[in-house]
C-alpha atoms as a PDB file:
ATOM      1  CA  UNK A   1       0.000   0.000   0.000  1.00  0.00           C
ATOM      2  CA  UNK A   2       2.686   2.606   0.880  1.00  0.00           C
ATOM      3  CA  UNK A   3       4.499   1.640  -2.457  1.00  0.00           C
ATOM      4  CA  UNK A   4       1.435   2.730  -4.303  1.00  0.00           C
ATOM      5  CA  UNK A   5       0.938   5.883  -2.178  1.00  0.00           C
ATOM      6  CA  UNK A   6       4.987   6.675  -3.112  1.00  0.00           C
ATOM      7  CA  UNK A   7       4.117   6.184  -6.782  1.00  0.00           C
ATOM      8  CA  UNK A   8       0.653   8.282  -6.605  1.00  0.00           C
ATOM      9  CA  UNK A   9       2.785  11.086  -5.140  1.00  0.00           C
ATOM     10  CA  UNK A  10       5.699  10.713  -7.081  1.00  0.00           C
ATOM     11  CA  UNK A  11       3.568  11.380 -10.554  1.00  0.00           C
ATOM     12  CA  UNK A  12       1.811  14.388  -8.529  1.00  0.00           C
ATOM     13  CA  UNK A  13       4.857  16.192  -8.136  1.00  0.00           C
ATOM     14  CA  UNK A  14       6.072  15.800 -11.651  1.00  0.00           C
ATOM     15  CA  UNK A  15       3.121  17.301 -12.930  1.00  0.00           C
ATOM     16  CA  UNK A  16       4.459  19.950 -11.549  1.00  0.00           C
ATOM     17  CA  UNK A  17       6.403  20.707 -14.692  1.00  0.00           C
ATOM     18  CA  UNK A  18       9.953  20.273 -12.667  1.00  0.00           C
ATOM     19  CA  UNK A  19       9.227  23.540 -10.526  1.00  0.00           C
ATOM     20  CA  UNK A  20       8.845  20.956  -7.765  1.00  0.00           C
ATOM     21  CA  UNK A  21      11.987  19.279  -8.826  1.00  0.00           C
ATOM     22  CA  UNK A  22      14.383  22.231  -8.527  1.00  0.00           C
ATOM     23  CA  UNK A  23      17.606  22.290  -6.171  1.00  0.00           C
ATOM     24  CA  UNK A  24      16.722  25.303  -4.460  1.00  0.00           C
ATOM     25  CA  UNK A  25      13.652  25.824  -1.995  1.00  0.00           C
ATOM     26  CA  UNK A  26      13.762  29.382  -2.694  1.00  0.00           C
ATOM     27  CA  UNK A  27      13.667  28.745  -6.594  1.00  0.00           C
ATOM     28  CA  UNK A  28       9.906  27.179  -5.744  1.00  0.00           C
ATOM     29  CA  UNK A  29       8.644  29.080  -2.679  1.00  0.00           C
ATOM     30  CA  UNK A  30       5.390  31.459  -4.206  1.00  0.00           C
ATOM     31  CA  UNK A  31       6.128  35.172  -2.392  1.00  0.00           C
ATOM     32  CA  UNK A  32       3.629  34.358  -0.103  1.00  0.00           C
ATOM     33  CA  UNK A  33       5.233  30.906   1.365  1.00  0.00           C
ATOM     34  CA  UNK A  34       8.414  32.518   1.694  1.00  0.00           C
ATOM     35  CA  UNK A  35       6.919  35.535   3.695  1.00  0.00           C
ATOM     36  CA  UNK A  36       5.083  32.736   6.020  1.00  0.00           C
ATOM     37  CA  UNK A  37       8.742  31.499   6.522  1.00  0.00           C
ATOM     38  CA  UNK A  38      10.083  34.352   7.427  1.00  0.00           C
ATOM     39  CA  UNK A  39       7.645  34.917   9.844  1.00  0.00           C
ATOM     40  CA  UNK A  40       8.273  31.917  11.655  1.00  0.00           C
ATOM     41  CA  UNK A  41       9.346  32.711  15.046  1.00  0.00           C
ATOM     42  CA  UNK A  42       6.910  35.552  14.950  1.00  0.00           C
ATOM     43  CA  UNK A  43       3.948  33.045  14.521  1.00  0.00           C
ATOM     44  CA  UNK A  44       5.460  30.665  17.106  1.00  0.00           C
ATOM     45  CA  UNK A  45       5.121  33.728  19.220  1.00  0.00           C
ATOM     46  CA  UNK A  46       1.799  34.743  18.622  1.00  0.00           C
ATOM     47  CA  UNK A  47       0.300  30.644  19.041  1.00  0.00           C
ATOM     48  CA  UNK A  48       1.941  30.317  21.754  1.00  0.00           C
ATOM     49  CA  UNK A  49       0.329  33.166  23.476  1.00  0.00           C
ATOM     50  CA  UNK A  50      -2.497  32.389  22.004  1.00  0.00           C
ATOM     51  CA  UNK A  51      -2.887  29.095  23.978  1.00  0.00           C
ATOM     52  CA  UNK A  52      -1.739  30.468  27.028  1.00  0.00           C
ATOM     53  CA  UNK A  53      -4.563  32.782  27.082  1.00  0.00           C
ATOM     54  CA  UNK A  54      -6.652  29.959  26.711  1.00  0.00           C
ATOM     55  CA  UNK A  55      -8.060  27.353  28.519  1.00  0.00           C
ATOM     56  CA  UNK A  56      -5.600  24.836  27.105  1.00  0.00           C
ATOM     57  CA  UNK A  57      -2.787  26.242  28.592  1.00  0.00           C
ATOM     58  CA  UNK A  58      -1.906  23.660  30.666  1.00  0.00           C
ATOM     59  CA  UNK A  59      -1.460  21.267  27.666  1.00  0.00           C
ATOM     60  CA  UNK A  60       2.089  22.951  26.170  1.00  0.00           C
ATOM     61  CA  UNK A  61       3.394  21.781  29.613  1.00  0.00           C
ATOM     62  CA  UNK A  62       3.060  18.405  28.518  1.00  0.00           C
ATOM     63  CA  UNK A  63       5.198  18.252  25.521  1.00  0.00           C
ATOM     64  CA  UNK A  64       7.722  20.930  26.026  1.00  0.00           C
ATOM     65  CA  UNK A  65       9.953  20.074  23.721  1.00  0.00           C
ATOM     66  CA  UNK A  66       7.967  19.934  20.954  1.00  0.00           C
ATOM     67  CA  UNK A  67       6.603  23.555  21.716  1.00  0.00           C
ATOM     68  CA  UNK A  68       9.908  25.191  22.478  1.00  0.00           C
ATOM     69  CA  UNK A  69      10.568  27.589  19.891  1.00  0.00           C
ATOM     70  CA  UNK A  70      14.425  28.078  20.150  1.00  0.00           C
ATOM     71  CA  UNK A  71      14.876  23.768  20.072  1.00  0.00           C
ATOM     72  CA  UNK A  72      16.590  23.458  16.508  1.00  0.00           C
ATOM     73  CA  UNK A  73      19.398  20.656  16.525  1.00  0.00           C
ATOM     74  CA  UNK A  74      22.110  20.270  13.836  1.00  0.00           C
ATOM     75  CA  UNK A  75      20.841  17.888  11.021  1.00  0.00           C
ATOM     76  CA  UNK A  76      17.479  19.200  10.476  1.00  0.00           C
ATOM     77  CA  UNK A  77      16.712  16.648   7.908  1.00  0.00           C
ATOM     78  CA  UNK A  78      14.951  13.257   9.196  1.00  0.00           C
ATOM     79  CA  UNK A  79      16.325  10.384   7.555  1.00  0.00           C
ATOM     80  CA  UNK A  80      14.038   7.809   4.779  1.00  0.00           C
ATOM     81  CA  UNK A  81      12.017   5.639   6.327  1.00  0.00           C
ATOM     82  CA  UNK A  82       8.771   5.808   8.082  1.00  0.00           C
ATOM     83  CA  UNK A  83       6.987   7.819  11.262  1.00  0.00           C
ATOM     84  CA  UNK A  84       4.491   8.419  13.145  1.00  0.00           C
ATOM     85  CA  UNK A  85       3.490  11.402  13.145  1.00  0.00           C
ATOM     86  CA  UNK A  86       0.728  13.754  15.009  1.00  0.00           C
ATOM     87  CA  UNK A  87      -0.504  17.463  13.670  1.00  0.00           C
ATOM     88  CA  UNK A  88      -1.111  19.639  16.663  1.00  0.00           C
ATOM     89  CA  UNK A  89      -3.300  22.975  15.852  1.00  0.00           C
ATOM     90  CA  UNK A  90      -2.297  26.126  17.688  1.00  0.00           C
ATOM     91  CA  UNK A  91      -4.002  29.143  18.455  1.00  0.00           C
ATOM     92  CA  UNK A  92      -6.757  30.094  15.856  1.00  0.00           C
ATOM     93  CA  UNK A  93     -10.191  32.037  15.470  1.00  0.00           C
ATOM     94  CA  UNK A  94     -12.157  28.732  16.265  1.00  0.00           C
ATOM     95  CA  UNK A  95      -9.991  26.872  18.472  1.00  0.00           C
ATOM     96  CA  UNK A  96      -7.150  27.640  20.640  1.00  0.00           C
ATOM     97  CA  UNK A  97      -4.915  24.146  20.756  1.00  0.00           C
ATOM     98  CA  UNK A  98      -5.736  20.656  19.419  1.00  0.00           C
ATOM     99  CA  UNK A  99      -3.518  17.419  19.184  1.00  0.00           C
ATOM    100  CA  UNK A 100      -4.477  14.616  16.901  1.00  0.00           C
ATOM    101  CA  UNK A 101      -3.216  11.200  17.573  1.00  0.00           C
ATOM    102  CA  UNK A 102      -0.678   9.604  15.292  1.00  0.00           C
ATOM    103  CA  UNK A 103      -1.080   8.908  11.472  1.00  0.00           C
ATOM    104  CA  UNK A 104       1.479   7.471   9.592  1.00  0.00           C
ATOM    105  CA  UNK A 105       3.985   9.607   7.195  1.00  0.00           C
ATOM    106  CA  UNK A 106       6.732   8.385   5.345  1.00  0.00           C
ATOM    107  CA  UNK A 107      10.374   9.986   4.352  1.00  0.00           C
ATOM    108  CA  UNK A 108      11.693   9.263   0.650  1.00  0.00           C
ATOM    109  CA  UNK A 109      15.243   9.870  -0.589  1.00  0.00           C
ATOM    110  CA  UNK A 110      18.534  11.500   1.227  1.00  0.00           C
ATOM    111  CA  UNK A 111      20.929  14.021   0.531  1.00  0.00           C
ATOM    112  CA  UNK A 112      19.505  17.733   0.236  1.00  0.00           C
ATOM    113  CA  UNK A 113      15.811  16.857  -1.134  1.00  0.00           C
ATOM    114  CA  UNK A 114      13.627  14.250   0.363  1.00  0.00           C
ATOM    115  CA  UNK A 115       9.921  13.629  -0.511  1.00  0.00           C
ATOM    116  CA  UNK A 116       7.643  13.793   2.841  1.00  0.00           C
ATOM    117  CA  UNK A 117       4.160  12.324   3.230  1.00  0.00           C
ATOM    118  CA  UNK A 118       1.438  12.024   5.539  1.00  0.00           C
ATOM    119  CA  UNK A 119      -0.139   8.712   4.324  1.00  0.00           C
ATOM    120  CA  UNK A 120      -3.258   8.867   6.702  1.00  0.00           C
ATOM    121  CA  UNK A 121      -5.642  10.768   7.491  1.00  0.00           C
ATOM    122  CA  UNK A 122      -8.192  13.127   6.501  1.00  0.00           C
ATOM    123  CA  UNK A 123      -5.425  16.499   6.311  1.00  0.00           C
ATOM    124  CA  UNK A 124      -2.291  15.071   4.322  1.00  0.00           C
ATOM    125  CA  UNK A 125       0.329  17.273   3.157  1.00  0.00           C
ATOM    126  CA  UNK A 126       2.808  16.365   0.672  1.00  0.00           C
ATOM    127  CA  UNK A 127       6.076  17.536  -0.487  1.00  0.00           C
ATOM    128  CA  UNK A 128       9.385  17.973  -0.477  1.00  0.00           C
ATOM    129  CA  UNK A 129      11.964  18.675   2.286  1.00  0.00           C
ATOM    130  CA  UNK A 130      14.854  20.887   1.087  1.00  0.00           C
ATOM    131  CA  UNK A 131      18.005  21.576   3.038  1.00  0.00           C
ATOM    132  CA  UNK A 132      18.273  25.273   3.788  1.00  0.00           C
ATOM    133  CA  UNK A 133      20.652  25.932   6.818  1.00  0.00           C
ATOM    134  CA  UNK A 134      22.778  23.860   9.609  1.00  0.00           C
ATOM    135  CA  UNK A 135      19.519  23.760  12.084  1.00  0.00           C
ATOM    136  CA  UNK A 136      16.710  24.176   9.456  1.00  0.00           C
ATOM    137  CA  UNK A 137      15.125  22.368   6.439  1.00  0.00           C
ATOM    138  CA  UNK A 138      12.343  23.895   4.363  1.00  0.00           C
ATOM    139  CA  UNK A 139       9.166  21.936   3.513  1.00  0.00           C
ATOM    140  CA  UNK A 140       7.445  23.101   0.296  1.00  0.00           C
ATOM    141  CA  UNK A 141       4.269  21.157  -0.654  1.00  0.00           C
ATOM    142  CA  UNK A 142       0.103  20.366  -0.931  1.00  0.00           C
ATOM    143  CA  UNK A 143      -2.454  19.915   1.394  1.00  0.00           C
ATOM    144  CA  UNK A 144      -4.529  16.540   0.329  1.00  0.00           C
ATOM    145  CA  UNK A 145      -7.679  16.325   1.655  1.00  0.00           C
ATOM    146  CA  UNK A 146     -10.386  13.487   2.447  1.00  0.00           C
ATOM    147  CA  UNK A 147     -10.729  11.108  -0.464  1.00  0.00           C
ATOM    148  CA  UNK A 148      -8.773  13.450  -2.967  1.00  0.00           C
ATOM    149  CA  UNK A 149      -7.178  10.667  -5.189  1.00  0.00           C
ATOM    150  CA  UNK A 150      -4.596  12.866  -7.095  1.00  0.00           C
ATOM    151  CA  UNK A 151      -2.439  15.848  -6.008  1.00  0.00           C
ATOM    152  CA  UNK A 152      -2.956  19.670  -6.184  1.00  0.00           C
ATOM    153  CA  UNK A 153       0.787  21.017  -7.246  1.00  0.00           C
ATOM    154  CA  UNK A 154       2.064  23.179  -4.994  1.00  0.00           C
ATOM    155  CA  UNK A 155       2.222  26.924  -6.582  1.00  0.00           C
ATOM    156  CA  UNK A 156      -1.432  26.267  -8.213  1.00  0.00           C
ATOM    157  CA  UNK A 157      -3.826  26.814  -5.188  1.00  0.00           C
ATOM    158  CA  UNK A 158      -2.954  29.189  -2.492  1.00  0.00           C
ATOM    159  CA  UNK A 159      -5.545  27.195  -0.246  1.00  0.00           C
ATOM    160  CA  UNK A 160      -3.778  23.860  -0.626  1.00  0.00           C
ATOM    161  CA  UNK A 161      -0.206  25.298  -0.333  1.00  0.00           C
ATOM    162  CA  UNK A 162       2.140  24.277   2.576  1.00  0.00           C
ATOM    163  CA  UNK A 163       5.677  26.213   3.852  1.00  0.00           C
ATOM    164  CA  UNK A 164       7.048  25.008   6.956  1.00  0.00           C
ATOM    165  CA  UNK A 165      10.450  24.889   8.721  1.00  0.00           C
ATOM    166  CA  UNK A 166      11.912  21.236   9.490  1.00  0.00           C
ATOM    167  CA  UNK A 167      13.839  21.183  12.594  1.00  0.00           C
ATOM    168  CA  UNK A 168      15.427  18.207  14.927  1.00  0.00           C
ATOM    169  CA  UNK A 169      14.706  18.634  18.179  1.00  0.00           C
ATOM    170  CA  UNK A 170      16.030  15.457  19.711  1.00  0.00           C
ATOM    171  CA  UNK A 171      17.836  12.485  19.105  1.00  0.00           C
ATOM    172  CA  UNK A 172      15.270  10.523  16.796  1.00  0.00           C
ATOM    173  CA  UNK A 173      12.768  13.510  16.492  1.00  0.00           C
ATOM    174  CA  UNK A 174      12.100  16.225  14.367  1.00  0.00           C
ATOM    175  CA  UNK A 175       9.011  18.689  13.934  1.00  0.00           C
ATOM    176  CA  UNK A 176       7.402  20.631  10.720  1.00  0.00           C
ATOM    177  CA  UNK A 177       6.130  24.049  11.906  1.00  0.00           C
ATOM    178  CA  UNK A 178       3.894  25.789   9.387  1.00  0.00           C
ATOM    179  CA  UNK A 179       3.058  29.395  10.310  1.00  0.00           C
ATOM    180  CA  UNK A 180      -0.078  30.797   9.418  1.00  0.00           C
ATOM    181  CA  UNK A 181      -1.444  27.977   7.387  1.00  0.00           C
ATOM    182  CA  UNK A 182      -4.443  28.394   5.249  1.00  0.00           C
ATOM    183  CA  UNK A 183      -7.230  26.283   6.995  1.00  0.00           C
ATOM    184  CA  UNK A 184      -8.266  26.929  11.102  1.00  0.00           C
ATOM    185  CA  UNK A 185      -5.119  27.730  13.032  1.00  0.00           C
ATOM    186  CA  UNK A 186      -2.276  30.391  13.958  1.00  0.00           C
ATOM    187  CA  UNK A 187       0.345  27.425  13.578  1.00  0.00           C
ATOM    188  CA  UNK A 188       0.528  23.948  13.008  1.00  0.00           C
ATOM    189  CA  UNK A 189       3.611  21.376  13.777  1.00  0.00           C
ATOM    190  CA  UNK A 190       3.663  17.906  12.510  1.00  0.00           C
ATOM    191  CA  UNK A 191       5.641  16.019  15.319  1.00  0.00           C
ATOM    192  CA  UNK A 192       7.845  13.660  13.668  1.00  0.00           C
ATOM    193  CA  UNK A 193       9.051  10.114  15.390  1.00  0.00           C
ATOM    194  CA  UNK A 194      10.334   6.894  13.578  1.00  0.00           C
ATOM    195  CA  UNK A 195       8.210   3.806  13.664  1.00  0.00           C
ATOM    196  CA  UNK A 196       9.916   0.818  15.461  1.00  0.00           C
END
């Protein structure tokens, strides 16, 4: 099944006539995406407080790690193979913190470009991881959604469009945050661990 999913994907991004194929994340960012990413420790910010004002503020207690903002470890990039992997929601106009349990994602390829995505699930982003600095990747991608059997390229619909950071923050754990995405929330993070 995940073979198939690889493949699905796979011809999805090569629609994208190579954009998605460049070297350079900056080469395939829209204006938009990259101004998200540069507003990145901004938005942490501003969820952060966000859910602090908020009944829910108790729950960033209980994963620290994953919501400390200055946490970025050498070797941003998480290796191929596959995760499990949990979106959590913060801040918002609706909703001021949600965790979903773990889905399943996957990790194709090495070296400075790897293909990332969320195989389950009714919100599935996928994309590609490029390297950008010594503590920081950049994800670049398209939001799937509920039975969608084929692949929105990223750069064609500002509502399915993804931009996120990619840091490590521990030994065998990384994170995706994506400021200010499109649907419900201030910021979302994909928390990234690798299935045993």
């Amino acid at each position: 099944m995940l073979s198939g999913w690889k493949a699905l994907v796979g011809m999805a991004l090569l629609s994208a006539g190579g954009a998605a194929l460049a070297e350079r994340w900056q080469d395939v960012a829209t204006p938009a995406d990259a101004e998200r990413l540069k507003q990145r420790d901004a938005t942490f910010a501003a969820a952060l407080r966000e859910v602090r004002a908020s009944e829910y503020a108790g729950e960033l207690a209980k994963n620290a790690l994953l919501y400390d903002p200055d946490r970025r470890l050498d070797d941003p990039l998480p290796p191929e193979g596959r995760y499990l992997c949990a979106t959590h929601k913060l801040g918002g106009q609706f909703l001021s913190f949600i965790a979903y349990p773990d889905f399943i994602c996957a990790i194709y390829g090495t070296g400075d470009k790897r293909q990332f995505v969320k195989l389950t699930g009714s919100q599935r982003p996928v994309g590609y991881i490029h390297a950008d600095t010594r503590r920081s990747g950049v994800f670049l991608g398209s939001l799937m959604l509920g039975d969608d059997e084929g692949l929105v390229p990223y750069g064609q619909d500002k509502e399915r469009d993804l931009a996120g950071t990619v840091e490590r923050i521990g030994k065998d754990r990384w994170r995706i945050v994506f400021p200010r995405p499109y649907y419900e929330s201030t910021m979302d993070i994909i928390d990234l661990r690798p299935m045993r």
